[in-house]
N, C-alpha and C. Protein backbone atom coordinates (compact mmCIF):
# COMPACT_ATOMS: atom_id res chain seq x y z
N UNK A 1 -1.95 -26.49 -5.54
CA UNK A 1 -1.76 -25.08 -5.17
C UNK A 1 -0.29 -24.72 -5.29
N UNK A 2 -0.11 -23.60 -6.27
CA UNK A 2 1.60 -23.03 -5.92
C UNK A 2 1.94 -22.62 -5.22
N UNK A 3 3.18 -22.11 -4.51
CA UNK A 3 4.15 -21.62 -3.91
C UNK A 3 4.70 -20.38 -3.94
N UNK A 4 4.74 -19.60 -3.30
CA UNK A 4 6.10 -18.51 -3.78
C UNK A 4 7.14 -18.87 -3.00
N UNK A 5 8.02 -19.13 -3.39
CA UNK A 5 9.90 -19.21 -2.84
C UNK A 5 9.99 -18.15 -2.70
N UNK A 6 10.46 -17.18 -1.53
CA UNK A 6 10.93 -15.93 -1.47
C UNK A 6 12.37 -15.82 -1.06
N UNK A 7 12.89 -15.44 -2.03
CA UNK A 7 14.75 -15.26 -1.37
C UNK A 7 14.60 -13.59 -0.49
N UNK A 8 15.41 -13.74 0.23
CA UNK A 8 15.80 -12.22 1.16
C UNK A 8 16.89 -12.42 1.89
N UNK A 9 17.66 -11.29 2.15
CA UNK A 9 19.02 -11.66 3.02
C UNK A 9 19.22 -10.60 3.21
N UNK A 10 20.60 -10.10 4.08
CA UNK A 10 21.30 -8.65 3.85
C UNK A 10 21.88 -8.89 2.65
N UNK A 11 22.22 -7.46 2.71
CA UNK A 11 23.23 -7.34 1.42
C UNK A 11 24.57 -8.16 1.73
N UNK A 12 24.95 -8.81 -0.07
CA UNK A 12 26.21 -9.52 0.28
C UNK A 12 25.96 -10.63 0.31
N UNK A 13 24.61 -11.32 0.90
CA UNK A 13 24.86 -12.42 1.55
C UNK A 13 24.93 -13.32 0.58
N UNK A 14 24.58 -12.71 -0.93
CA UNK A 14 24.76 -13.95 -2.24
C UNK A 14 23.05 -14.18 -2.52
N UNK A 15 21.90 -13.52 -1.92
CA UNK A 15 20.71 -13.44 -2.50
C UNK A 15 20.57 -13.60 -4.09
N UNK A 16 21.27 -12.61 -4.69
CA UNK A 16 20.75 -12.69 -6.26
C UNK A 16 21.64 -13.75 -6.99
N UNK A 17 22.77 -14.43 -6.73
CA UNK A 17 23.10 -15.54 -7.29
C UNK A 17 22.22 -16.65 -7.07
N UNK A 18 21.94 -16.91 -5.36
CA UNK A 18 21.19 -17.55 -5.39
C UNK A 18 19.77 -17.67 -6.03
N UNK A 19 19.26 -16.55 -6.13
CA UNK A 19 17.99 -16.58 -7.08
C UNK A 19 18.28 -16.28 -8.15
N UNK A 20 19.30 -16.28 -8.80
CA UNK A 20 19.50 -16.50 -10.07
C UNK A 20 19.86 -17.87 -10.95
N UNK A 21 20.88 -19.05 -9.63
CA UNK A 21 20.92 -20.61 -9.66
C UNK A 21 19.43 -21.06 -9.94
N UNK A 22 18.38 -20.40 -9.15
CA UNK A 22 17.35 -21.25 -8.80
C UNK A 22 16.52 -21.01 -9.90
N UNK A 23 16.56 -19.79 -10.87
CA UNK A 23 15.80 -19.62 -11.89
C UNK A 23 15.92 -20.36 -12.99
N UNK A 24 17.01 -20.79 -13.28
CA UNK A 24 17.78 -21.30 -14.26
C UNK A 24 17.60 -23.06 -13.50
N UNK A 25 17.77 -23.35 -12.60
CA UNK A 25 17.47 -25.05 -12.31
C UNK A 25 15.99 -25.57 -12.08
N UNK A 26 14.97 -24.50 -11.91
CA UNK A 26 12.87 -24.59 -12.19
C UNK A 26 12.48 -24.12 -12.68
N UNK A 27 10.93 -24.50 -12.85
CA UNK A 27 10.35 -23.93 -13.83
C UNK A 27 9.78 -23.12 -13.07
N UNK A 28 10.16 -22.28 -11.99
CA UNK A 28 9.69 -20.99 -11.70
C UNK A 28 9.18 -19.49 -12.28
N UNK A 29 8.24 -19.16 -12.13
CA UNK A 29 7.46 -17.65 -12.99
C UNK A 29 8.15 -16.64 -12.08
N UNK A 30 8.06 -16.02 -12.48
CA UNK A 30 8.81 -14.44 -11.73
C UNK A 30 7.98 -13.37 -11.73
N UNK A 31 8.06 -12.69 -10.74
CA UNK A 31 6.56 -11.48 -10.75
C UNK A 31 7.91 -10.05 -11.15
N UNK A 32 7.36 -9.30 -12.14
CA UNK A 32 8.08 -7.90 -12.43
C UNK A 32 7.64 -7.01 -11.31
N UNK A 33 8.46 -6.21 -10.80
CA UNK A 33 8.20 -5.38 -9.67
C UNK A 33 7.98 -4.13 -10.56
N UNK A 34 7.17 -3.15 -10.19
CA UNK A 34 7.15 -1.46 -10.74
C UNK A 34 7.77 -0.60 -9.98
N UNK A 35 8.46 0.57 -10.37
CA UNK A 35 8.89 1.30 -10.02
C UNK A 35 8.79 2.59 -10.48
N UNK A 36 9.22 4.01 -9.96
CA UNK A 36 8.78 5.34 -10.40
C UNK A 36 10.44 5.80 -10.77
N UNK A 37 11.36 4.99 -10.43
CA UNK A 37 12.52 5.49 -10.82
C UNK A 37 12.95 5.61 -12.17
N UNK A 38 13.95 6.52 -12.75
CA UNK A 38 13.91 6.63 -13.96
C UNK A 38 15.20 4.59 -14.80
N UNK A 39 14.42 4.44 -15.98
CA UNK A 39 15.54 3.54 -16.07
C UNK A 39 16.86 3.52 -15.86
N UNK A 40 17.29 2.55 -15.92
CA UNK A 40 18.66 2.68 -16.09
C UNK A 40 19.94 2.53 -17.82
N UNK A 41 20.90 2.62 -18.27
CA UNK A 41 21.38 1.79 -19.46
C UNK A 41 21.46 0.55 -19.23
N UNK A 42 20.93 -0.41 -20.19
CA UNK A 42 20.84 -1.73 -20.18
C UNK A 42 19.33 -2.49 -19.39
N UNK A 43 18.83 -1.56 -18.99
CA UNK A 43 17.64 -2.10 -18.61
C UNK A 43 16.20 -2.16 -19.72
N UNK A 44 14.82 -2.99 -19.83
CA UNK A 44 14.28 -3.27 -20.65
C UNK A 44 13.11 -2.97 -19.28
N UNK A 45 12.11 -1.79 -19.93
CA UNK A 45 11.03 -2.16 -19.12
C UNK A 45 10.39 -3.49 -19.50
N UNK A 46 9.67 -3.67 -18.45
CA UNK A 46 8.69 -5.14 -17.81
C UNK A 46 10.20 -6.07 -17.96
N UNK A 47 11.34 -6.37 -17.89
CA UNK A 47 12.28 -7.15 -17.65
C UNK A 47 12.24 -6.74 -15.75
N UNK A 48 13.43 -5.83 -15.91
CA UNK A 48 13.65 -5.86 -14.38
C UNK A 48 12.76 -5.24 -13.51
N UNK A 49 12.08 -3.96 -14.34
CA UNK A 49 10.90 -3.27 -13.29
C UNK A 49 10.09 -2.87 -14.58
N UNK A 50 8.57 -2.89 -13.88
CA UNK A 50 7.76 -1.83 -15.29
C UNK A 50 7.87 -0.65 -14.18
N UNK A 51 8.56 -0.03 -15.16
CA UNK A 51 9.39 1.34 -14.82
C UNK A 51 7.90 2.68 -14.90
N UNK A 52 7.39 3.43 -14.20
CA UNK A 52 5.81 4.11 -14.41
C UNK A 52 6.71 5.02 -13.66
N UNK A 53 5.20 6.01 -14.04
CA UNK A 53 5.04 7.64 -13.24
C UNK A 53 4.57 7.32 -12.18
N UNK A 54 4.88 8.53 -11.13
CA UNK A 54 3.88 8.40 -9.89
C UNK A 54 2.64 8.10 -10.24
N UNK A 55 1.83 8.82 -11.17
CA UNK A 55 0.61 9.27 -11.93
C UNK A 55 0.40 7.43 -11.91
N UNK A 56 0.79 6.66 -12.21
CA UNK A 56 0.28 5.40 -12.56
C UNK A 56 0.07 4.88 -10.93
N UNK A 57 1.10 5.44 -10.43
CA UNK A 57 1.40 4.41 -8.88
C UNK A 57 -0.06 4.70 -8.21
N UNK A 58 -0.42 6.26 -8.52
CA UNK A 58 -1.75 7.14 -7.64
C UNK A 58 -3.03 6.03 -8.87
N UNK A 59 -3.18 5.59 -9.56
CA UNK A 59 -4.21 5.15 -10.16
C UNK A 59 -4.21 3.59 -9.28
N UNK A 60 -3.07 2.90 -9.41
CA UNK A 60 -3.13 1.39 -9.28
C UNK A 60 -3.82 1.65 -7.48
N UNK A 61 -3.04 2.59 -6.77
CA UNK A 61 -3.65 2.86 -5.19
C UNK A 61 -5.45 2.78 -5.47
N UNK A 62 -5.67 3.97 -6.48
CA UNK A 62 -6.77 3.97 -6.27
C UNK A 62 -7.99 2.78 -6.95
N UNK A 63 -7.58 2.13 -7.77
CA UNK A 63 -8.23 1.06 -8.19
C UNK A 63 -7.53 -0.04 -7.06
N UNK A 64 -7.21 -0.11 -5.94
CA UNK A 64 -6.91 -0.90 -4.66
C UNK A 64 -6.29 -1.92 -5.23
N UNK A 65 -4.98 -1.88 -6.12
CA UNK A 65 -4.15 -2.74 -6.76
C UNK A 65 -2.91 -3.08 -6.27
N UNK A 66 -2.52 -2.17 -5.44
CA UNK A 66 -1.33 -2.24 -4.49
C UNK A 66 -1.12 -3.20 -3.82
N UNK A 67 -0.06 -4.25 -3.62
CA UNK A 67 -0.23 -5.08 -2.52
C UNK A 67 1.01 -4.62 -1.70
N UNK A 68 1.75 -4.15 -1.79
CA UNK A 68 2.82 -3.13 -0.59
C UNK A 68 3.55 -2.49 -1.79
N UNK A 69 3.95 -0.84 -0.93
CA UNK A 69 4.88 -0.03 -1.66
C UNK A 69 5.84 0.80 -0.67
N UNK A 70 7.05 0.49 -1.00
CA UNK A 70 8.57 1.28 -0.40
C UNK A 70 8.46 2.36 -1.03
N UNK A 71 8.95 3.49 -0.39
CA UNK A 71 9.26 4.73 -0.91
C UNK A 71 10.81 5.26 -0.39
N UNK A 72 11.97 5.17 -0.73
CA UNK A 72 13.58 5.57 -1.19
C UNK A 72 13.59 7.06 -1.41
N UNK A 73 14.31 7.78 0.17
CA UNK A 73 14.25 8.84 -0.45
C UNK A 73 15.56 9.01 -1.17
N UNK A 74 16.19 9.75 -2.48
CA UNK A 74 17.47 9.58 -2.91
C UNK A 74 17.66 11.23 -3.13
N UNK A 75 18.92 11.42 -4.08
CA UNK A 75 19.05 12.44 -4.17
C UNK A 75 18.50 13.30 -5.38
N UNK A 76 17.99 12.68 -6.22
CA UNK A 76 17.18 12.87 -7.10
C UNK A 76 15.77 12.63 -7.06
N UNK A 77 15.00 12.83 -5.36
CA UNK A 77 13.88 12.72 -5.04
C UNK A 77 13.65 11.31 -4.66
N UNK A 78 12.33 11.41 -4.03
CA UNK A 78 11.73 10.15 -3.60
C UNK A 78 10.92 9.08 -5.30
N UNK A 79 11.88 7.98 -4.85
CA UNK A 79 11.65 6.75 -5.76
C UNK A 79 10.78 5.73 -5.04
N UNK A 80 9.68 5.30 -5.83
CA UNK A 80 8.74 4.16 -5.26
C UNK A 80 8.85 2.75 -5.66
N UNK A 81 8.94 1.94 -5.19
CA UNK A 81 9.10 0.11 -5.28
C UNK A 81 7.46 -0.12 -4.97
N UNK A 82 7.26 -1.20 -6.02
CA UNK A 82 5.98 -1.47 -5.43
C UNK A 82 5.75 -2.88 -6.15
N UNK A 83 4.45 -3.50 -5.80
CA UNK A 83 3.74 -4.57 -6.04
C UNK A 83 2.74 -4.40 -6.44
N UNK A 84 2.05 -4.84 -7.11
CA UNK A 84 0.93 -4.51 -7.99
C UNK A 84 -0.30 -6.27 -8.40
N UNK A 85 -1.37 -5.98 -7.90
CA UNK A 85 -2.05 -7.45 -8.06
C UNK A 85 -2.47 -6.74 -9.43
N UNK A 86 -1.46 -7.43 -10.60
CA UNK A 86 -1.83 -7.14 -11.51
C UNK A 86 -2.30 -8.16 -12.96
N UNK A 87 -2.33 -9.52 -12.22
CA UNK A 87 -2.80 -11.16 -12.84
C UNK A 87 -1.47 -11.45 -13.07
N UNK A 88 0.23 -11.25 -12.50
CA UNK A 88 0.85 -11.87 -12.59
C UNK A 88 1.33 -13.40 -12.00
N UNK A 89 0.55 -12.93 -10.87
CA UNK A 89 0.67 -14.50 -10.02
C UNK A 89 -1.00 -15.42 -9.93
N UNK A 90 -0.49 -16.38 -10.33
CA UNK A 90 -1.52 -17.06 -10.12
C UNK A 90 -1.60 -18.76 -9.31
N UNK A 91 -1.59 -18.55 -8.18
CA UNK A 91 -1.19 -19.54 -7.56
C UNK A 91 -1.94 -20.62 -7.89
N UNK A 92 -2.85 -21.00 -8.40
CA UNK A 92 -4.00 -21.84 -9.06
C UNK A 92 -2.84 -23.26 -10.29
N UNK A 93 -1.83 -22.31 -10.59
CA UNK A 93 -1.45 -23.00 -11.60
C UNK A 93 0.60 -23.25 -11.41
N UNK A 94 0.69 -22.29 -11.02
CA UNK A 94 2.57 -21.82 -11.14
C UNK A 94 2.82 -21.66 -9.58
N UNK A 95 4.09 -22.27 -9.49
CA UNK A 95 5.10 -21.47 -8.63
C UNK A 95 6.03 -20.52 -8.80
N UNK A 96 6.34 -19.76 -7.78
CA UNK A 96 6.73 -18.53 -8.22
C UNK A 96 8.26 -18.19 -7.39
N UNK A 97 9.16 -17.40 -7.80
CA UNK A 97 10.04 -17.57 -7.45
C UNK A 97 10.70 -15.73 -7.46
N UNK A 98 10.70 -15.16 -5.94
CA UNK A 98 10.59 -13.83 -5.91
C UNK A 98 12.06 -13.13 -5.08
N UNK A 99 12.53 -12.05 -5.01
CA UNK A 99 13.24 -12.05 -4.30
C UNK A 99 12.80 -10.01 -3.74
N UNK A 100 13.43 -10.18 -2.87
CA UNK A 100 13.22 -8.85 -2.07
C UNK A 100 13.19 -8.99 -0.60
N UNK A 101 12.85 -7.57 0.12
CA UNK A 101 13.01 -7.29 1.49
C UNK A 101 12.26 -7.67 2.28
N UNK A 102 12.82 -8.18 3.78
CA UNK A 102 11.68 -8.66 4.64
C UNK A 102 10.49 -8.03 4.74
N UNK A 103 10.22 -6.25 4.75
CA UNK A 103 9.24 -5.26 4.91
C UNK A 103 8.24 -6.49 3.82
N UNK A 104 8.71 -6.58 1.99
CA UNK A 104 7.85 -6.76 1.10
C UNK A 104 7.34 -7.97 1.23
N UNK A 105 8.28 -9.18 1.86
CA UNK A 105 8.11 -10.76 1.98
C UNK A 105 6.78 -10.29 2.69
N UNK A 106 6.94 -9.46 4.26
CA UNK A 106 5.54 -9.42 5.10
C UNK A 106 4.35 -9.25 4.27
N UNK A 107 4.48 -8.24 3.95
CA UNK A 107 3.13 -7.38 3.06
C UNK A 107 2.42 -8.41 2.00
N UNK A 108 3.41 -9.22 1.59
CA UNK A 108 3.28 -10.30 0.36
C UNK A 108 2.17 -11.20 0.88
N UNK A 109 2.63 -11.52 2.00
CA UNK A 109 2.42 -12.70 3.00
C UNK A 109 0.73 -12.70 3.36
N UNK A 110 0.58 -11.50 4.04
CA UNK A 110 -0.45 -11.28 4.41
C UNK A 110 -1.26 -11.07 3.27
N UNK A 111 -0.92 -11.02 2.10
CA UNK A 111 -1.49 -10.29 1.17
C UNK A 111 -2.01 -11.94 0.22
N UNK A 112 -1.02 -12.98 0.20
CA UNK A 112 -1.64 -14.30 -0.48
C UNK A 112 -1.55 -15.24 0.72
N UNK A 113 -1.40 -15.13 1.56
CA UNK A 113 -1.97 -16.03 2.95
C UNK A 113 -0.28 -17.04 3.05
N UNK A 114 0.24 -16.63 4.47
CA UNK A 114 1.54 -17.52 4.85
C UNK A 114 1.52 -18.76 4.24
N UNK A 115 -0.04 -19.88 4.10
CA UNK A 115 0.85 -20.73 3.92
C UNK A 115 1.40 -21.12 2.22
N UNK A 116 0.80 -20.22 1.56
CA UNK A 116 1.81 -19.68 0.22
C UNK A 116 3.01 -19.38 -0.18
N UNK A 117 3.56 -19.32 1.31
CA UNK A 117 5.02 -19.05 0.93
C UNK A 117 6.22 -19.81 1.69
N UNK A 118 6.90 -20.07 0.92
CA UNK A 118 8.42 -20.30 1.44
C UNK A 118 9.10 -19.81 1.84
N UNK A 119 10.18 -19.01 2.56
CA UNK A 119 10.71 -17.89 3.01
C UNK A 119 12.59 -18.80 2.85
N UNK A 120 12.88 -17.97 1.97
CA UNK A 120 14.57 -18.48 1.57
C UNK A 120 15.56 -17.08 2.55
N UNK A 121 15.51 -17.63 3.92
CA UNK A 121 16.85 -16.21 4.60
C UNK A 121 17.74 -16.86 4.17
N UNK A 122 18.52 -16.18 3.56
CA UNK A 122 20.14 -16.52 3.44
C UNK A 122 20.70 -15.94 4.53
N UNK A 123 21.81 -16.62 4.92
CA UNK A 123 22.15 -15.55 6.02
C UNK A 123 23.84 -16.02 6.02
N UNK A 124 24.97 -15.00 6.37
CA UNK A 124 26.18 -14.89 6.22
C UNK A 124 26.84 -13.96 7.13
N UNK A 125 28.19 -14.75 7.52
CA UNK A 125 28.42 -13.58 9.07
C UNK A 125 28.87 -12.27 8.58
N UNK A 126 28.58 -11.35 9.12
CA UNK A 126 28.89 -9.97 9.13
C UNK A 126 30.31 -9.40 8.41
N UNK A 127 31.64 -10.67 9.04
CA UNK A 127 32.53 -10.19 8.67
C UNK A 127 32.72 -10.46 7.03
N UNK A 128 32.24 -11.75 6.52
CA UNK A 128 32.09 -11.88 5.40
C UNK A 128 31.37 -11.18 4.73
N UNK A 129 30.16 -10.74 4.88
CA UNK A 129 28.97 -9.84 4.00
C UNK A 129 30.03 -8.33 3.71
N UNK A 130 30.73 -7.91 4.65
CA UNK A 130 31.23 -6.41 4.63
C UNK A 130 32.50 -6.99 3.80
N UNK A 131 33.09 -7.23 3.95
CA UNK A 131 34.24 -7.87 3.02
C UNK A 131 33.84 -8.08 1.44
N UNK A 132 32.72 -9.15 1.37
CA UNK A 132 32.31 -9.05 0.39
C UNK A 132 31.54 -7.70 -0.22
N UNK A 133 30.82 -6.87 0.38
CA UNK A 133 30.41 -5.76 0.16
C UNK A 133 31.45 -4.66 -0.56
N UNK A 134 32.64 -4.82 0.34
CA UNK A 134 33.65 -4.02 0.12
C UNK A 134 34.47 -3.98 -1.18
N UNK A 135 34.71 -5.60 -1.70
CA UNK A 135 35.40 -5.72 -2.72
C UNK A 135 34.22 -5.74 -3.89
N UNK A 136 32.69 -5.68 -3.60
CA UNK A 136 31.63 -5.58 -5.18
C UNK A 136 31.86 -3.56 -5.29
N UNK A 137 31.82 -3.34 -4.25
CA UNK A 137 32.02 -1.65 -4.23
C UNK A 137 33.49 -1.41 -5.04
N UNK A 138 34.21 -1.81 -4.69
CA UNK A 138 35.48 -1.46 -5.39
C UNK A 138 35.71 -1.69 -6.74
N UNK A 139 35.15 -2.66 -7.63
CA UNK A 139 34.97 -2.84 -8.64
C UNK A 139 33.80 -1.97 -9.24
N UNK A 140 33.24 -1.31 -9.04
CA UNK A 140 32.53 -0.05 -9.79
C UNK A 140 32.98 1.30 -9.89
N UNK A 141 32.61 1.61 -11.18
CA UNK A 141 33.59 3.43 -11.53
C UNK A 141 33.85 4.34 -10.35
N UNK A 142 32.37 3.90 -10.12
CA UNK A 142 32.37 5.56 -8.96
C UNK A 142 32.24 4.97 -7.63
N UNK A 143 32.99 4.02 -7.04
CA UNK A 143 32.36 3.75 -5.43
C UNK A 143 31.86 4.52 -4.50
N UNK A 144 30.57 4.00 -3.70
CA UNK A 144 30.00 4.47 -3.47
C UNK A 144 29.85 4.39 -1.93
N UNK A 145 30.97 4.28 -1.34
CA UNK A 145 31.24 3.37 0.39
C UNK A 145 29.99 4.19 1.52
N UNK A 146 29.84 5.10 1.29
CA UNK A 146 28.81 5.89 2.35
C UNK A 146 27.65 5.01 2.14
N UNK A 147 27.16 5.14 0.85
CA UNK A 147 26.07 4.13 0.57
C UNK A 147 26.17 2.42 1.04
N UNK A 148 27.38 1.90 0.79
CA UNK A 148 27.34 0.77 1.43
C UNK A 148 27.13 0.64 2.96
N UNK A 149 28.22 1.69 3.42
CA UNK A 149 28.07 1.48 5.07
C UNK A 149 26.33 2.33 5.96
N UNK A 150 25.82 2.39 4.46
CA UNK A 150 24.33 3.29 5.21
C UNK A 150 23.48 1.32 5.31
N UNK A 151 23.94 0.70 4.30
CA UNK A 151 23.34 -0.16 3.82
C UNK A 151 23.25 -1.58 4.37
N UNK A 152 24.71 -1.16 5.11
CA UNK A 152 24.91 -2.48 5.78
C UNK A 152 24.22 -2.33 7.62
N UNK A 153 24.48 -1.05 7.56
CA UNK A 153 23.94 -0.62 9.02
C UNK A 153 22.10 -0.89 8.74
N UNK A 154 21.46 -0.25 8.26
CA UNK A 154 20.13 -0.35 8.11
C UNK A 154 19.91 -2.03 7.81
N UNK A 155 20.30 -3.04 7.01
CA UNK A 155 20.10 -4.43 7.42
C UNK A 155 20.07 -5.18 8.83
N UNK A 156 21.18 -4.44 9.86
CA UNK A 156 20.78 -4.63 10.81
C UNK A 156 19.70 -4.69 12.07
N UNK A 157 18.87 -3.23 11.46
CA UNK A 157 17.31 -3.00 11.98
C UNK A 157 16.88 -3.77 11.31
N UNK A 158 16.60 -3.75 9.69
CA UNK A 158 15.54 -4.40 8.87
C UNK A 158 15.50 -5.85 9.31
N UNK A 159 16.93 -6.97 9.13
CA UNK A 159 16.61 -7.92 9.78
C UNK A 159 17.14 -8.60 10.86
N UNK A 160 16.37 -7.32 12.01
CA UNK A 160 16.49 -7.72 13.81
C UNK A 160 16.05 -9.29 13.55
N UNK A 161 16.42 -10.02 15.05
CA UNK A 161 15.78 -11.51 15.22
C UNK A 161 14.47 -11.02 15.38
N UNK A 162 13.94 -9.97 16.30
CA UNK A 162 12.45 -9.69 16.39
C UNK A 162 11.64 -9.74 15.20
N UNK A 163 12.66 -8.80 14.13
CA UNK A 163 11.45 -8.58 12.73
C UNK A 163 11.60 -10.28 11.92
N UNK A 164 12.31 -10.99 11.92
CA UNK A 164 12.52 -12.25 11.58
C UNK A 164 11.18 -13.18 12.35
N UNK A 165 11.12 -13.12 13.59
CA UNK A 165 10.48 -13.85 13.93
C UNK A 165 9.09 -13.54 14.17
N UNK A 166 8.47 -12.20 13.74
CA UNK A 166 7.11 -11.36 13.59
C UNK A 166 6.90 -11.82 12.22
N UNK A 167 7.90 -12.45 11.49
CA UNK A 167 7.66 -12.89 9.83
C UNK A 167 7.04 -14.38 10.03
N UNK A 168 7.88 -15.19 10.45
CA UNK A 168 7.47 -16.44 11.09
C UNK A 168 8.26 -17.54 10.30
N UNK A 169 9.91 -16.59 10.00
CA UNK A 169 11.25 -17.01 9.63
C UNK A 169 12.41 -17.78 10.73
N UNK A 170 11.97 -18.88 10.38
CA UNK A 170 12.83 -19.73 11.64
C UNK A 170 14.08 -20.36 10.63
N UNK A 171 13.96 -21.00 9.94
CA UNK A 171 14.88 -21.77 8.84
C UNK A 171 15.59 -20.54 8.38
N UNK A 172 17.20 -20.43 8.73
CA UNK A 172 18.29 -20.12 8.27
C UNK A 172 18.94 -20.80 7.30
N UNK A 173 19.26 -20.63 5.62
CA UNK A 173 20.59 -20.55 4.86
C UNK A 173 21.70 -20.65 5.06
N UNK A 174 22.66 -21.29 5.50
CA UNK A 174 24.27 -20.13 5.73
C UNK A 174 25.08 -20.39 4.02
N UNK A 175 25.29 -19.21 3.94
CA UNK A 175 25.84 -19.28 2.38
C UNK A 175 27.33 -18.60 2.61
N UNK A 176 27.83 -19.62 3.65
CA UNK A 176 29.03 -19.94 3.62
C UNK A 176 30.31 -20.44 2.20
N UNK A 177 29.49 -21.69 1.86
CA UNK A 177 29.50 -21.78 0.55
C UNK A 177 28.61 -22.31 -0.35
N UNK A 178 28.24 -21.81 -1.29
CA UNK A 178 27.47 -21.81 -2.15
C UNK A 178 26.61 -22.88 -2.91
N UNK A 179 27.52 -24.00 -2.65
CA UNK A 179 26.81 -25.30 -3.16
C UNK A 179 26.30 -25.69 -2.43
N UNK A 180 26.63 -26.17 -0.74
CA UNK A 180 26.29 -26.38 0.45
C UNK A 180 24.71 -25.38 0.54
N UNK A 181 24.89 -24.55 0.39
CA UNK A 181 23.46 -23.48 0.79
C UNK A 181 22.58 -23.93 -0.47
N UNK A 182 22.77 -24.08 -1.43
CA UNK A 182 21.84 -24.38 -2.78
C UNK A 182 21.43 -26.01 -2.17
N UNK A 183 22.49 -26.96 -1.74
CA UNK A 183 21.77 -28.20 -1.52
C UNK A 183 20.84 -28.20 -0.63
N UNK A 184 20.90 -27.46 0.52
CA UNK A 184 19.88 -27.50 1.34
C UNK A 184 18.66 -26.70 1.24
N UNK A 185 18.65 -25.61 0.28
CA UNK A 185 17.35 -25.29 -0.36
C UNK A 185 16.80 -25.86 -1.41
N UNK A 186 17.62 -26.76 -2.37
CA UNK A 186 17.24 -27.44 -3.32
C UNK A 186 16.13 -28.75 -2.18
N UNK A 187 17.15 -29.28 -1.14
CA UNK A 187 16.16 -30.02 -0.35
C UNK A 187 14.81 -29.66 -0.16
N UNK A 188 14.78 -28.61 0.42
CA UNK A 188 13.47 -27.73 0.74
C UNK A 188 12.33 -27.11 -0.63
N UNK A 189 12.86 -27.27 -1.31
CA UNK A 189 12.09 -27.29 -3.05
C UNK A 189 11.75 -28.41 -2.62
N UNK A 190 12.21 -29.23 -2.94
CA UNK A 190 11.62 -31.02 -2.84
C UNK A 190 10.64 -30.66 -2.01
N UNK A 191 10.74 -30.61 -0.89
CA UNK A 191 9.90 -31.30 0.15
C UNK A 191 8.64 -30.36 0.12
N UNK A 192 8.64 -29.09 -0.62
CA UNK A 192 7.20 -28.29 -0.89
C UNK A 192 6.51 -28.60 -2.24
N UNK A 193 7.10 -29.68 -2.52
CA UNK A 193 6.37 -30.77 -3.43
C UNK A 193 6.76 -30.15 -4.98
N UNK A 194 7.92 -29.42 -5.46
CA UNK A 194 8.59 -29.71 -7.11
C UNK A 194 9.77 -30.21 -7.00
């Protein structure tokens, strides 16, 4: 039986390096997420999102294909994140290697049964995550600091110890530094048997 590895963290905490080390060191499958947002330059639909209309999102609901969906309100309207049981995962054969928000880890969870999953929290102290936050913001054209500090505040609700432990997330990361945090999840690969 496979696995899903799920990475999640606040922002900052080094989530997508880390699931980007880990893609590149297994033979992990990756599930494409959908979205209603418009692309971006440099993006490839079915790479980073299969990018759809609402019109698709209202069909997959109604053929009961959904397995959880976020809705972002922005300033160019409300954008949808979603999951879709669409024969990408097949735990019968592959492990899978996913990353996203505690809300989606839950929904996931309940949706292919806890003991399917791995749960990867990274976790990093505050003063470091904003620091680091601060200097990835500064290196882009247009910084965007309102958005960061909306972003870093809302991680704090999203992952309370309460909503952590309603997940049934006990095993902490610290990605203090980076090799140190990869060895001890590389451990934890091992021991869920690849």
């Amino acid at each position: 039986m496979g696995r899903i590895f799920y990475v999640m963290g606040k922002s900052a905490s080094g989530k997508d390096t880390i699931y980007q080390r880990l893609l590149k060191e297994y033979d992990f499958r990756t599930v494409v997420l959908y979205t209603t947002r418009p692309m971006r330059e440099g993006e490839t639909d079915g790479r980073e999102y299969h990018f759809v209309t609402e019109e698709a999102l209202k069909r997959f609901e109604a053929e009961g294909k959904i397995i959880e969906v976020r809705a972002y309100h922005t300033v160019h309207g409300i954008w949808y994140y979603f999951t879709v049981d669409d024969g990408q995962v097949n735990l019968q054969e592959n492990n899978y290697l996913m990353i996203g928000t505690l809300e989606s880890y839950q929904k996931l969870r309940e949706y292919y049964g806890a003991e399917s999953f791995v749960p990867l929290y990274i976790e990093v102290d505050d003063g470091v995550r904003l620091e680091r936050a601060l200097h990835r913001e500064m290196q882009q054209n247009e910084p965007k600091y309102a958005e960061l500090c909306r972003r870093y505040l809302a991680d704090e609700k999203d992952f309370a110890e309460e909503n952590l432990r309603a997940c049934g997330i006990e095993k902490r990361y610290q990605n203090a530094d980076l090799e140190q945090c990869l060895a001890q999840i590389r451990e934890d690969i091992a021991c869920a048997g690849m």
